[in-house]
Protein backbone atom coordinates (compact mmCIF):
# COMPACT_ATOMS: atom_id res chain seq x y z
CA UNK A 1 2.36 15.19 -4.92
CA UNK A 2 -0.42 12.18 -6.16
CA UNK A 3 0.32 9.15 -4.56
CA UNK A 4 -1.07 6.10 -5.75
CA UNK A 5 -1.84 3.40 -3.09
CA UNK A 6 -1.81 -0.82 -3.46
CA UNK A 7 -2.05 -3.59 -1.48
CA UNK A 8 -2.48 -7.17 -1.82
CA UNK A 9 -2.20 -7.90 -5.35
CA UNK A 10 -1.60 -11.20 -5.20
CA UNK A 11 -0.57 -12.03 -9.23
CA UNK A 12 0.55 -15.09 -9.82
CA UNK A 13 1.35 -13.86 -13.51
CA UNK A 14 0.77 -10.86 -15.25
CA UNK A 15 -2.33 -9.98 -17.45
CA UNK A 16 -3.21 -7.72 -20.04
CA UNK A 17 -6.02 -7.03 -18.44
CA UNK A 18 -4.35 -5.94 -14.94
CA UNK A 19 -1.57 -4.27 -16.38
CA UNK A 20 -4.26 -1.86 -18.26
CA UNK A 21 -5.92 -1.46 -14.78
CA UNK A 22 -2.64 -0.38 -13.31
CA UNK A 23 -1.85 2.14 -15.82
CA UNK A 24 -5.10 3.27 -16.03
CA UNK A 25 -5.57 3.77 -12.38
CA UNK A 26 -2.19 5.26 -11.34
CA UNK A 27 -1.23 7.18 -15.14
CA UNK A 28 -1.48 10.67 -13.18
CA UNK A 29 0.68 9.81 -10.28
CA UNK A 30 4.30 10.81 -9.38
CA UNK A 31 4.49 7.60 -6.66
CA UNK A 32 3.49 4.06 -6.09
CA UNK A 33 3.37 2.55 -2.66
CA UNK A 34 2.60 -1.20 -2.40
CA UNK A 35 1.78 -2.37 0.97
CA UNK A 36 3.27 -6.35 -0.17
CA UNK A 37 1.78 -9.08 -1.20
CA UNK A 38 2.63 -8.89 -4.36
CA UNK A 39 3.23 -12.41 -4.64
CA UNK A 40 4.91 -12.87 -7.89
CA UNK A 41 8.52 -10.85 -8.65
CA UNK A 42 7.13 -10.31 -11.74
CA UNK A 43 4.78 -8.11 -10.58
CA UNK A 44 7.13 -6.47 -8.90
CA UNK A 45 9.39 -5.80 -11.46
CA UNK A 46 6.39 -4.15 -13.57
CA UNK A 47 5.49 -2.06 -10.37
CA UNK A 48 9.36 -0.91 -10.21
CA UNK A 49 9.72 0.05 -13.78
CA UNK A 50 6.10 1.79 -13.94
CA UNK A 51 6.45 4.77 -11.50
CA UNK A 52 9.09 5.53 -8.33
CA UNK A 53 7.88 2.57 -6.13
CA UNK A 54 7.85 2.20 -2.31
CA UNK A 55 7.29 -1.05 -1.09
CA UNK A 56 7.43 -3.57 1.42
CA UNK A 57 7.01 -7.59 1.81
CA UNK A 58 3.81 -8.97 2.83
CA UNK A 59 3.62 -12.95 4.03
CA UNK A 60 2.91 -14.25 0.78
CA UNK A 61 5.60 -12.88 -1.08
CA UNK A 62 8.53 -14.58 -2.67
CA UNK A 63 12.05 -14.86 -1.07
CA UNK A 64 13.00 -12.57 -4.05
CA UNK A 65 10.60 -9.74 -3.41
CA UNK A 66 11.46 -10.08 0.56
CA UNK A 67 15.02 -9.31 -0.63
CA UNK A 68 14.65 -6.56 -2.79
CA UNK A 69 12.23 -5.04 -0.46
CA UNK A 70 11.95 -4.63 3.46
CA UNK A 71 9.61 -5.37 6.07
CA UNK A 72 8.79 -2.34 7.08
CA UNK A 73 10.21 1.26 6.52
CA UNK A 74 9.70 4.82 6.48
CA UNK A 75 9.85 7.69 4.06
CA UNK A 76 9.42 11.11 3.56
CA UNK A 77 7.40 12.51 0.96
CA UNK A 78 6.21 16.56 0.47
CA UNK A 79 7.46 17.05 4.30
CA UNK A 80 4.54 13.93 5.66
CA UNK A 81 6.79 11.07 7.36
CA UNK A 82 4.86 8.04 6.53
CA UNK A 83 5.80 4.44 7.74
CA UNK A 84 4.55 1.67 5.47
CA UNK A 85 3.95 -1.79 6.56
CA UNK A 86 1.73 -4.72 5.26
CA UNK A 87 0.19 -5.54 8.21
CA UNK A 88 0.86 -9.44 9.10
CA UNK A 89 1.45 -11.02 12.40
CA UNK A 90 -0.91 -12.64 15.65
CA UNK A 91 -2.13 -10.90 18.32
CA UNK A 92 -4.15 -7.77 17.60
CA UNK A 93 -6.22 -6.59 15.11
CA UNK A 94 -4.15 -5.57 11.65
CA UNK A 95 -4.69 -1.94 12.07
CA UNK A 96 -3.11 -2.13 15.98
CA UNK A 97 0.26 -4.22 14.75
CA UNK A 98 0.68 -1.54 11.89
CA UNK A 99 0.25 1.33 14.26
CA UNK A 100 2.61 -0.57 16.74
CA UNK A 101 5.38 -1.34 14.03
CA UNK A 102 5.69 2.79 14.26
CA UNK A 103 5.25 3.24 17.56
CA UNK A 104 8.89 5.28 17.64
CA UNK A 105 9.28 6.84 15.09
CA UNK A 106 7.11 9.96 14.45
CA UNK A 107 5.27 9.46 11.44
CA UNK A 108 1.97 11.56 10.31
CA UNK A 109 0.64 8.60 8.42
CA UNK A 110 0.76 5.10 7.65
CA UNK A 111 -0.38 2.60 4.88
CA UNK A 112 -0.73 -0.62 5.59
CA UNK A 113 -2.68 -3.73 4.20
CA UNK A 114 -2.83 -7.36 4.86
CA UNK A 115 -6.83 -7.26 5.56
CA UNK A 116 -8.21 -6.71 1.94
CA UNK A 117 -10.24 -4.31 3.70
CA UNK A 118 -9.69 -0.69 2.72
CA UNK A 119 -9.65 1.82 5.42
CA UNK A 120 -9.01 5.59 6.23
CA UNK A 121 -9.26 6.80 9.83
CA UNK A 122 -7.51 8.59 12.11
CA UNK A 123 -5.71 6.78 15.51
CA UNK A 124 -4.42 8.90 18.20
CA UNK A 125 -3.49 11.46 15.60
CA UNK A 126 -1.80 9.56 12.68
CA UNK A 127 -3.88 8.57 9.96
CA UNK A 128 -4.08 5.33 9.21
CA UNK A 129 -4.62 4.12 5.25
CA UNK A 130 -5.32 0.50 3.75
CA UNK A 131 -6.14 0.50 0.19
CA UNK A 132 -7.97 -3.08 0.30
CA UNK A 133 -7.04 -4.72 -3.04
CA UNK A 134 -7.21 -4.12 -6.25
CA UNK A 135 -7.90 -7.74 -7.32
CA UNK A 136 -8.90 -10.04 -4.35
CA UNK A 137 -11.53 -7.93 -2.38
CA UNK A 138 -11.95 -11.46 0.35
CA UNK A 139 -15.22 -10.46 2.04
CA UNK A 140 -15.47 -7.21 0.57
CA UNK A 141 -18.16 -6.19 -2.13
CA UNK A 142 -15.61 -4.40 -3.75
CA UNK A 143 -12.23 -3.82 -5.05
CA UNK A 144 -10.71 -0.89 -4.19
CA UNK A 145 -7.40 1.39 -4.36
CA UNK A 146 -6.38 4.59 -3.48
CA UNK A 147 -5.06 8.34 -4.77
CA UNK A 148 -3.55 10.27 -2.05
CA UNK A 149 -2.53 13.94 -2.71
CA UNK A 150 0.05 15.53 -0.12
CA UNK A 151 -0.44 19.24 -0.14
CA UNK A 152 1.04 21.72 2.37
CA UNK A 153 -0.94 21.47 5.45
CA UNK A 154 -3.42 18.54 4.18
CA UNK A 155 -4.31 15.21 2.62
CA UNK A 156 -6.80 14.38 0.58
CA UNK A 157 -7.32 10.52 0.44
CA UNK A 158 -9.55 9.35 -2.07
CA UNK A 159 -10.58 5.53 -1.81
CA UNK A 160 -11.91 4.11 -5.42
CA UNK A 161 -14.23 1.21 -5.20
CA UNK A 162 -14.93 -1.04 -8.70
């Protein structure tokens, strides 16, 4: 199963220009998670009615995305558990409060964002995933986003910088 990976989109409004990027990015996946943040419902909506969405709120999103979605949650896709979350809080770095929010509950991997900073690594066993953003890389050189592939037995994660 191809997975494509968002976080952080921040759209006030939608764009020609970012819609094409969407479709062009994601056309060959089956799935869309978005890690929240999207700000705008809008966006949302388009997310929802492009491909099977999984997603979660992030701090800057709308009362209306925060009700259609949830804060945090966990699926199970091509036999991986994989807890999604986007990241927000104090204390701790971003990467410990994700890991944290699944502390319980068993998962192989999970996707988080909230930094802008995209990231693939490994901590105490469960890979960890951020995708940065697609369209407000912060202190980054780059945008980025990623395809994720479940297979029996493996992942391959593929981060894409523009």
């Amino acid at each position: 199963m191809k997975i494509g990976i968002l976080s952080d989109t921040h759209i006030t409004e939608l764009a020609d220009d970012w819609l094409a990027l969407v479709r062009n990015a994601f056309h060959e996946v089956e799935v869309i998670i978005h890690t929240g943040d999207f700000v705008s419902f809008e966006t949302y909506e388009f997310m929802k009615s492009y491909k099977k969405l999984y997603s979660v709120w992030g701090n800057c999103d709308e009362i209306r995305i925060r009700r259609a979605t949830r804060e945090k949650q966990v699926i199970t896709l091509s036999g991986y558990r994989i807890g999604i979350f986007h990241g927000h809080g104090h204390d701790k770095t971003t990467l410990e409060r994700a890991y944290d929010q699944f502390a319980d509950d068993n998962v192989d991997l999970i996707i988080f964002g909230h930094s802008h900073q995209p990231l693939v690594q490994t901590k105490r066993g469960i890979l960890m995933i951020n995708p940065g953003s697609m369209t407000n890389k912060r202190r980054e050189k780059w945008l980025s986003y990623i395809i994720m592939e479940l297979l029996p037995g493996r992942i391959q994660v593929g981060l894409n910088y523009f």
